[in-house]
N, C-alpha and C. Protein backbone atom coordinates (compact mmCIF):
# COMPACT_ATOMS: atom_id res chain seq x y z
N UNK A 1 -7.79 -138.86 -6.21
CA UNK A 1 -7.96 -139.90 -7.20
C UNK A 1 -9.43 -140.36 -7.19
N UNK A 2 -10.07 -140.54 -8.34
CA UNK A 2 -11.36 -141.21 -8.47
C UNK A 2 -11.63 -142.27 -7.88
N UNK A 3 -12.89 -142.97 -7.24
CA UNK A 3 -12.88 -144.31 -6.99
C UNK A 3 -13.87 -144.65 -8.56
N UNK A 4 -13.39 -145.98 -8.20
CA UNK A 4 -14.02 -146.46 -9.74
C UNK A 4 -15.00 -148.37 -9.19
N UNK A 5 -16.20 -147.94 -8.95
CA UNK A 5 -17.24 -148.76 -7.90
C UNK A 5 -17.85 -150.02 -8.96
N UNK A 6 -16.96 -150.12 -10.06
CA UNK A 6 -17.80 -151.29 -11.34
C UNK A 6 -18.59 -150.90 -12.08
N UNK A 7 -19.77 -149.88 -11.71
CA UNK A 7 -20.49 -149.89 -12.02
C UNK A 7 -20.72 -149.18 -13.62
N UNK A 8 -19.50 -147.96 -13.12
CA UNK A 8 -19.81 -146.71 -14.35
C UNK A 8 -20.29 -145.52 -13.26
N UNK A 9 -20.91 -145.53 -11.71
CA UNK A 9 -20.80 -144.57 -11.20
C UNK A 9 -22.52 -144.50 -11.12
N UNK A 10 -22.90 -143.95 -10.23
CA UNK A 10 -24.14 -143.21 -9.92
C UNK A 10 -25.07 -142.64 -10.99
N UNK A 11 -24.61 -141.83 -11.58
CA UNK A 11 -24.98 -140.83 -13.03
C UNK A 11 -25.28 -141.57 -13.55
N UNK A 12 -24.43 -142.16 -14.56
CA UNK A 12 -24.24 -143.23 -15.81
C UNK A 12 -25.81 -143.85 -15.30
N UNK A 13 -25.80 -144.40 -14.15
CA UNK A 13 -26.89 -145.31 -13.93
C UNK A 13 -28.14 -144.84 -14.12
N UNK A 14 -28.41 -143.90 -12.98
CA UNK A 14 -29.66 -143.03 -13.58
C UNK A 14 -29.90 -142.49 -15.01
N UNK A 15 -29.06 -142.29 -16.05
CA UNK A 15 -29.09 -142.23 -16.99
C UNK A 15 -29.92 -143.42 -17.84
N UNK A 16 -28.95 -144.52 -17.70
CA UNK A 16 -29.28 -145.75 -18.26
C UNK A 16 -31.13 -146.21 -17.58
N UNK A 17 -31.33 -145.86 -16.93
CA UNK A 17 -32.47 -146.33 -16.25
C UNK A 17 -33.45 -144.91 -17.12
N UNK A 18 -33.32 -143.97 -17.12
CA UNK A 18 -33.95 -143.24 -17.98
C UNK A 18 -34.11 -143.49 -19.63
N UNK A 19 -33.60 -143.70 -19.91
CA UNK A 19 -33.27 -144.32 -21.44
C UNK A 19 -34.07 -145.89 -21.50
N UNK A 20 -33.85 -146.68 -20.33
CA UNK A 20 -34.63 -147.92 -20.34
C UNK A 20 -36.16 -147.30 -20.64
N UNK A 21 -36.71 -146.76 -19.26
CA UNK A 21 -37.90 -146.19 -19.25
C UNK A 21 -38.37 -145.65 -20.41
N UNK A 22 -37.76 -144.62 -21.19
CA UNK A 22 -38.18 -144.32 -22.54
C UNK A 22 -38.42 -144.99 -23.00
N UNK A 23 -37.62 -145.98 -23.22
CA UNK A 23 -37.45 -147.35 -24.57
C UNK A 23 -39.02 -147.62 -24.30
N UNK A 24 -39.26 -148.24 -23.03
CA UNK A 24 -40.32 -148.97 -22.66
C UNK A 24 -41.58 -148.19 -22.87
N UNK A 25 -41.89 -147.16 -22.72
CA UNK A 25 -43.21 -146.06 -23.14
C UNK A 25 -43.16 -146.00 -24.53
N UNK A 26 -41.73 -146.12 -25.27
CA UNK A 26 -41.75 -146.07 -26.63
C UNK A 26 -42.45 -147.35 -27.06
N UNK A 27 -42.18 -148.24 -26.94
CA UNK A 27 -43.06 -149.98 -27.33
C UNK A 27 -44.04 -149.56 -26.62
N UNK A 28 -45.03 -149.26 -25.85
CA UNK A 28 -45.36 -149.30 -25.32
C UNK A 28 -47.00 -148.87 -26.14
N UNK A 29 -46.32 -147.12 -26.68
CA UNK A 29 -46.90 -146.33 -27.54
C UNK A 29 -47.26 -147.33 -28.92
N UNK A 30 -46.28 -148.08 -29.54
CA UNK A 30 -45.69 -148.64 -30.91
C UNK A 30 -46.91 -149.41 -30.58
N UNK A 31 -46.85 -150.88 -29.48
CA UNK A 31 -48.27 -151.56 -29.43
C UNK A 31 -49.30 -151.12 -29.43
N UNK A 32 -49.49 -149.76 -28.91
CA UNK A 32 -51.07 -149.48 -29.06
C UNK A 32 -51.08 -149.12 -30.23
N UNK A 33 -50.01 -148.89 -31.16
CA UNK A 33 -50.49 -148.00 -32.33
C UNK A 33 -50.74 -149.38 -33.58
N UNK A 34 -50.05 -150.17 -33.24
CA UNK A 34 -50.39 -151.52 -33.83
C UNK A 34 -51.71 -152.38 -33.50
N UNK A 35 -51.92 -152.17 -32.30
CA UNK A 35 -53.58 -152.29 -32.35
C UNK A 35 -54.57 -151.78 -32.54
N UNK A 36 -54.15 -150.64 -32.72
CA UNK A 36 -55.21 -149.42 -33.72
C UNK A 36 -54.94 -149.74 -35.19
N UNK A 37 -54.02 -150.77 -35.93
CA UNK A 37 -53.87 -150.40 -37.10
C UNK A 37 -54.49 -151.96 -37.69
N UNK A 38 -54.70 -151.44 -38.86
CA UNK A 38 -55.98 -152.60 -39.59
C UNK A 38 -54.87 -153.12 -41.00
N UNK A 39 -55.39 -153.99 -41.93
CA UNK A 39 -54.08 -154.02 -42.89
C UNK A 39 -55.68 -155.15 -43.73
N UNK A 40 -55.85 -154.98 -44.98
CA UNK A 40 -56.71 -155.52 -45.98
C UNK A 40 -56.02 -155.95 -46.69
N UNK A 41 -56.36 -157.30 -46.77
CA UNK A 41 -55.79 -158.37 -47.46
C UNK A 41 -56.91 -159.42 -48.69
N UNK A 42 -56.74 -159.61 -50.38
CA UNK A 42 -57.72 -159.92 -50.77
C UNK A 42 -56.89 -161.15 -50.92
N UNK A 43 -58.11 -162.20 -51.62
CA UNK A 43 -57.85 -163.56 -52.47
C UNK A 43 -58.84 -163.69 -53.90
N UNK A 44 -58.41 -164.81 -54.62
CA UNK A 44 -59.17 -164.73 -55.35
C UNK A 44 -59.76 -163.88 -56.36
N UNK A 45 -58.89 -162.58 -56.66
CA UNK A 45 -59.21 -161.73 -57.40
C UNK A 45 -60.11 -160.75 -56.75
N UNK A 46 -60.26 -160.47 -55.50
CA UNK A 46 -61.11 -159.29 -54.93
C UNK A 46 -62.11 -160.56 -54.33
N UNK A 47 -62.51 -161.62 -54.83
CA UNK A 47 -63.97 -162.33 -54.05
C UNK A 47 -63.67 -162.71 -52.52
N UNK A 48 -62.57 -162.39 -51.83
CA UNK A 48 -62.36 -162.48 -51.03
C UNK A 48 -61.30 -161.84 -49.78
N UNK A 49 -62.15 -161.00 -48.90
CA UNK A 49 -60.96 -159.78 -47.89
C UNK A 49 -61.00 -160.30 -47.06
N UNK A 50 -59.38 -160.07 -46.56
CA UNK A 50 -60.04 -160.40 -45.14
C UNK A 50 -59.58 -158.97 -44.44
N UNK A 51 -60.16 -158.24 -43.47
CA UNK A 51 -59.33 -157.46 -42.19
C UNK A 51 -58.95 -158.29 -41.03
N UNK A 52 -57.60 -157.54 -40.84
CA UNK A 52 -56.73 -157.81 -39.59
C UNK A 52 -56.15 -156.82 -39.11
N UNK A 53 -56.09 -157.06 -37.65
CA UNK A 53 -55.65 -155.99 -37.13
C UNK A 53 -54.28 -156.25 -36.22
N UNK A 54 -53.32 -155.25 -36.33
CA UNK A 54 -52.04 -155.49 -36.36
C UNK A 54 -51.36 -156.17 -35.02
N UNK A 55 -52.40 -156.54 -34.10
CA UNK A 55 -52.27 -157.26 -33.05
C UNK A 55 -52.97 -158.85 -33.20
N UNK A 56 -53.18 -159.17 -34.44
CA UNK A 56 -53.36 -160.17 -35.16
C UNK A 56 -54.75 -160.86 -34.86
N UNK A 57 -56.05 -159.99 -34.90
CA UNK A 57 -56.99 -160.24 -34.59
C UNK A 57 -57.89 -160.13 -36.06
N UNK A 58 -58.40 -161.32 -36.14
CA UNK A 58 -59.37 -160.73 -37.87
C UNK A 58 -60.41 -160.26 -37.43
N UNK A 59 -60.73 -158.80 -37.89
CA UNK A 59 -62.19 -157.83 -37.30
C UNK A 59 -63.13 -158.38 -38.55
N UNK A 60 -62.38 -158.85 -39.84
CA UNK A 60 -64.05 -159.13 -40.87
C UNK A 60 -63.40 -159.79 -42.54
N UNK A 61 -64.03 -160.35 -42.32
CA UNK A 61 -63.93 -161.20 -43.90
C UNK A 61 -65.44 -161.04 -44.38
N UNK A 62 -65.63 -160.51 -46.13
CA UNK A 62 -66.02 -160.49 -46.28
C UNK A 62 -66.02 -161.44 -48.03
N UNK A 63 -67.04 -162.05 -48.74
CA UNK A 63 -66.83 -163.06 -49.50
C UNK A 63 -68.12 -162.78 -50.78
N UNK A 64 -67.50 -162.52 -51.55
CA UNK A 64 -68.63 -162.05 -52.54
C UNK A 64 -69.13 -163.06 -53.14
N UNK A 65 -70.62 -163.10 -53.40
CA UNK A 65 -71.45 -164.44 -53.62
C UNK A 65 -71.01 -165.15 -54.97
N UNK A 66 -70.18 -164.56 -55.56
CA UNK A 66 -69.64 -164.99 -57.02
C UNK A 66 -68.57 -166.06 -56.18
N UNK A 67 -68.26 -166.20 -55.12
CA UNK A 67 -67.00 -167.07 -55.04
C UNK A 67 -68.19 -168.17 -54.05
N UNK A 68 -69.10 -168.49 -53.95
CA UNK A 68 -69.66 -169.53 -53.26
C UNK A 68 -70.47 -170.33 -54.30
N UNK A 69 -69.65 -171.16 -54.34
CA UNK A 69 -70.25 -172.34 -55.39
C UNK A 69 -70.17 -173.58 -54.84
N UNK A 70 -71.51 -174.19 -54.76
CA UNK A 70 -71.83 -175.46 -53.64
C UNK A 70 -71.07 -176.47 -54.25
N UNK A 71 -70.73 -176.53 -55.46
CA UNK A 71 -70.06 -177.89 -56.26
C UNK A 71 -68.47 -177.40 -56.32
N UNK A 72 -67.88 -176.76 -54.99
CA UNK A 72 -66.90 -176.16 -55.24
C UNK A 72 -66.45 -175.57 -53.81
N UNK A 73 -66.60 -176.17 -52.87
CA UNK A 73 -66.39 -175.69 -51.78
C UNK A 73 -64.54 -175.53 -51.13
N UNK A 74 -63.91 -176.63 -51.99
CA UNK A 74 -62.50 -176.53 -51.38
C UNK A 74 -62.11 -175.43 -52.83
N UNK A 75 -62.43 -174.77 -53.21
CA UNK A 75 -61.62 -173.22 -54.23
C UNK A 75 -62.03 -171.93 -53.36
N UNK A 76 -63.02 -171.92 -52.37
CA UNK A 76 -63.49 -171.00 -51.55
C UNK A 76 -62.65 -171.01 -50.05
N UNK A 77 -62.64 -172.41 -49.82
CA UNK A 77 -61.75 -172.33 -48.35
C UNK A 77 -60.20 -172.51 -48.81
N UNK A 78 -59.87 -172.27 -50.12
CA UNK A 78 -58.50 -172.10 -50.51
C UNK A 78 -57.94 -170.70 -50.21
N UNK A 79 -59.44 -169.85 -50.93
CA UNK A 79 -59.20 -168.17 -51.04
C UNK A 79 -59.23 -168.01 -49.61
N UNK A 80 -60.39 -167.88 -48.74
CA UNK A 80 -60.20 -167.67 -47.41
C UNK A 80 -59.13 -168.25 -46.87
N UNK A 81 -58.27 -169.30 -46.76
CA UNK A 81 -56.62 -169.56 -46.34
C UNK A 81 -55.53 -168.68 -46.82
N UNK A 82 -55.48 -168.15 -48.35
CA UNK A 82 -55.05 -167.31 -48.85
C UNK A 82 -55.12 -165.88 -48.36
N UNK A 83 -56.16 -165.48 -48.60
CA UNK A 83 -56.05 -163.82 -47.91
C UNK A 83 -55.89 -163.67 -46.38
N UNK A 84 -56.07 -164.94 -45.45
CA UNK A 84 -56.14 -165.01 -43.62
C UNK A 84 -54.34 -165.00 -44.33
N UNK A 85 -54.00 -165.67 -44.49
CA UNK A 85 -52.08 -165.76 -44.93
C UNK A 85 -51.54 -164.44 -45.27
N UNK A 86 -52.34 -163.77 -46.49
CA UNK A 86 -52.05 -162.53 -46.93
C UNK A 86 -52.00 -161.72 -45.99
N UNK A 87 -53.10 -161.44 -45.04
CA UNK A 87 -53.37 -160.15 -43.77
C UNK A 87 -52.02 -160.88 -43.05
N UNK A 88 -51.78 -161.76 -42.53
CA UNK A 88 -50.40 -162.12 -41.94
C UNK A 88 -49.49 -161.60 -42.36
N UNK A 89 -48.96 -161.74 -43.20
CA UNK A 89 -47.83 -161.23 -44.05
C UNK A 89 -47.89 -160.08 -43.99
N UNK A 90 -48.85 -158.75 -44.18
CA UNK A 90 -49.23 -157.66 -44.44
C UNK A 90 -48.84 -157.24 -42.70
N UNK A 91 -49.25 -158.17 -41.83
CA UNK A 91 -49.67 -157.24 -40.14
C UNK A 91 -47.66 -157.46 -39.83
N UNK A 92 -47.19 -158.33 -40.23
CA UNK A 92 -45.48 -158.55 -39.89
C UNK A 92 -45.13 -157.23 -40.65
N UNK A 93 -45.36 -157.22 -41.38
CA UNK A 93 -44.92 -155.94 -42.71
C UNK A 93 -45.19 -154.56 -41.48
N UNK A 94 -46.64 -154.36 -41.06
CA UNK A 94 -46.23 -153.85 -39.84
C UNK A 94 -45.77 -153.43 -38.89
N UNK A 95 -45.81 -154.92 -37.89
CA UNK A 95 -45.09 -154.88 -37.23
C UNK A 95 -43.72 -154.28 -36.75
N UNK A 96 -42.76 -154.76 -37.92
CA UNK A 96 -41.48 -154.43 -38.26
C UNK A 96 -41.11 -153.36 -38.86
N UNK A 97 -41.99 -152.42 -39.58
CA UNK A 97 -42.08 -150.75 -39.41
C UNK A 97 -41.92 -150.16 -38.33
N UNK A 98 -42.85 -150.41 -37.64
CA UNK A 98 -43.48 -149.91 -36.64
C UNK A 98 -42.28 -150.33 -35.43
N UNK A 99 -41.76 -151.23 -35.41
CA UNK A 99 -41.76 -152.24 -34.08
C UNK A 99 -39.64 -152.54 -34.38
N UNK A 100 -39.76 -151.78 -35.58
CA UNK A 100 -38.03 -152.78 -36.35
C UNK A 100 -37.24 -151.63 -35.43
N UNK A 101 -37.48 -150.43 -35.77
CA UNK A 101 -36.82 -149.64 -34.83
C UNK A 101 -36.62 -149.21 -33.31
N UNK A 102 -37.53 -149.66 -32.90
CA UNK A 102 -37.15 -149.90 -31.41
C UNK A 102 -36.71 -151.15 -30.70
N UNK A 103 -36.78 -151.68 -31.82
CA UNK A 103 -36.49 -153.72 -30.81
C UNK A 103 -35.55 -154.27 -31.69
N UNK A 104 -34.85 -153.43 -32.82
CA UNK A 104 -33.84 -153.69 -33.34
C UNK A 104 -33.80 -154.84 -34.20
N UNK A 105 -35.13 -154.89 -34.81
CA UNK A 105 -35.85 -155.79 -36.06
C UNK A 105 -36.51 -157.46 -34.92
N UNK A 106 -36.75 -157.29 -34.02
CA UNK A 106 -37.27 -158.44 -32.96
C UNK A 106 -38.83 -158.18 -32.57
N UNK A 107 -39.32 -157.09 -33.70
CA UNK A 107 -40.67 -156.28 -33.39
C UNK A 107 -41.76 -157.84 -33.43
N UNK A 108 -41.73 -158.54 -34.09
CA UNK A 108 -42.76 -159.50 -33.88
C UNK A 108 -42.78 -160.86 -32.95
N UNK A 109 -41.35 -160.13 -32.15
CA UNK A 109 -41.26 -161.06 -31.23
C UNK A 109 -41.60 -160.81 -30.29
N UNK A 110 -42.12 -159.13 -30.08
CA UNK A 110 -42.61 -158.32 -28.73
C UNK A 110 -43.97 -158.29 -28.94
């Protein structure tokens, strides 16, 4: 007769511990590939980009001199709030590609 130890047995375990380990090199891989990845976000009709990078770092905003008007400074820090929001939205969009299938849609929580 079998003994039956709670567990599921020896095997089962090493199994499960292999499959963990994968999982974990798999995110592992997924984060670096999300910090290699960039996502361009405009405002304002193009006068304003920003880059972000999918580990939520902004590498560059750039602001075309048509949107800097001294008698007009809160329509410029509107667009720059706008497209920093936009690259957000865009790096989750990401994320959850990237990140939905291994963490079972919890990718921007890892």
């Amino acid at each position: 007769m079998a003994k039956f130890n709670g567990y599921g047995g020896g095997a089962n375990m090493q199994q499960l511990m292999k499959q963990a380990q994968k999982m974990q090199a798999d995110i592992k891989a997924a984060q670096q590939e999300l910090a290699e990845t960039e996502v361009v976000a405009t405002a304002g009709g193009g006068m304003v980009e920003v880059v972000m990078s999918c580990d939520r770092k902004i590498t560059s905003i750039k602001i075309s001199p048509e949107a800097v008007d001294p008698d007009d400074v809160e329509m410029l820090e509107d667009m720059i709030m706008a497209g920093i929001n936009e690259a957000m939205a865009l790096v989750e969009e990401e994320n959850e590609r990237i990140m939905g299938p291994l963490t079972g849609g919890l990718g921007g929580l890892l």
